[in-house]
Protein backbone atom coordinates (compact mmCIF):
# COMPACT_ATOMS: atom_id res chain seq x y z
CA UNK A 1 -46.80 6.45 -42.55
CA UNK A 2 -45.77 9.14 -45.28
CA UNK A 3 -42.31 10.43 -45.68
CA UNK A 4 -41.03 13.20 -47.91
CA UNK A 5 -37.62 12.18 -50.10
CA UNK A 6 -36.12 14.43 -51.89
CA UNK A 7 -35.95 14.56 -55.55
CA UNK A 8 -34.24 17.82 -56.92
CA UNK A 9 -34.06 21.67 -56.40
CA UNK A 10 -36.02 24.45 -57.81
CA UNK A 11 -33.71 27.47 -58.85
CA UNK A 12 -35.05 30.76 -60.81
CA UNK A 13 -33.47 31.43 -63.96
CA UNK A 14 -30.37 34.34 -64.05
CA UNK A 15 -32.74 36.49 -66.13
CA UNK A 16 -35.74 35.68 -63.40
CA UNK A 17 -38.43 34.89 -65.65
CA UNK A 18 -38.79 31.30 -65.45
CA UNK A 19 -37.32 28.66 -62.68
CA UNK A 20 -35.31 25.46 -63.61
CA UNK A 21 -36.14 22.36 -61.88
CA UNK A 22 -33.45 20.07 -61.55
CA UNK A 23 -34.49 16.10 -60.60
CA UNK A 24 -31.55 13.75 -59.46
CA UNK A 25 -31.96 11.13 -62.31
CA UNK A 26 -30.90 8.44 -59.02
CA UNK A 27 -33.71 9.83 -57.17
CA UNK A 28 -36.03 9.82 -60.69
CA UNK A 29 -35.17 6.21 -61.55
CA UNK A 30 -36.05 4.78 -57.78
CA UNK A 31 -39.05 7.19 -57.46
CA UNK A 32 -42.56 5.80 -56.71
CA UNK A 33 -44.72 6.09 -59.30
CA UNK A 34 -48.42 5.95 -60.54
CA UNK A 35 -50.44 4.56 -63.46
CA UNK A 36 -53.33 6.59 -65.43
CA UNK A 37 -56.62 4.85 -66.74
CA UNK A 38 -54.66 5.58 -69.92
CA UNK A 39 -51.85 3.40 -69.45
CA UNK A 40 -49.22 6.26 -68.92
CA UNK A 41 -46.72 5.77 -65.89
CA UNK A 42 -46.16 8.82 -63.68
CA UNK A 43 -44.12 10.15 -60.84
CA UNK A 44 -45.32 12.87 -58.95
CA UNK A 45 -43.48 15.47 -56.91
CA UNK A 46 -44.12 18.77 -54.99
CA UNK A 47 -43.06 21.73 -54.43
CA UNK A 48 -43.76 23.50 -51.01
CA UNK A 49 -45.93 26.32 -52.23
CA UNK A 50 -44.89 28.93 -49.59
CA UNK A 51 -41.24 28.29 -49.84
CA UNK A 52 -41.79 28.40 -53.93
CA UNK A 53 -42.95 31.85 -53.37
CA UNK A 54 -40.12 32.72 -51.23
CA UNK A 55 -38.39 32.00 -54.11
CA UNK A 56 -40.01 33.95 -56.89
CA UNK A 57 -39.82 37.13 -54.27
CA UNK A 58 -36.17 36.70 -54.15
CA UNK A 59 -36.13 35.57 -50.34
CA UNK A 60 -33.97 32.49 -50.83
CA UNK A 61 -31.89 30.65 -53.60
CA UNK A 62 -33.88 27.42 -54.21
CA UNK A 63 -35.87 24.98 -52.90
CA UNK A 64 -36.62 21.62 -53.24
CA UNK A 65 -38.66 19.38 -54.78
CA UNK A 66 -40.00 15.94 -52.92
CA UNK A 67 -41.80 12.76 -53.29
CA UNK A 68 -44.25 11.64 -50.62
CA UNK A 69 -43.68 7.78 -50.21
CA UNK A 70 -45.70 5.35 -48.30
């Protein structure tokens, strides 16, 4: 079964025309990750797409950003 940890926040910049995503570097260094056909290790993350939109309209002050782990 799935489970969602969390990795960081999402905040929009003071001047509002970018966002800042911040990744616990814990969280980063114990995260799950995945290897390309290339050779190049990744970790992926999300970002809950309606609550990032919340964000970019101003309705709330960050959100986060998660891992799904097996």
């Amino acid at each position: 079964m799935a489970e969602s940890k969390l990795m960081g926040f999402v905040r929009k910049t003071k001047n509002g025309n970018a966002v800042t995503v911040s990744v616990d570097t814990e969280a980063f260094k114990n995260a799950e990750t995945y290897t390309t056909k290339a050779g190049k290790k990744y970790v992926s993350m999300i970002i809950n797409l309606a609550k990032l939109q919340q964000l970019l309209k101003g309705e709330t002050q960050f959100t986060t950003v998660n891992q799904i782990v097996s």
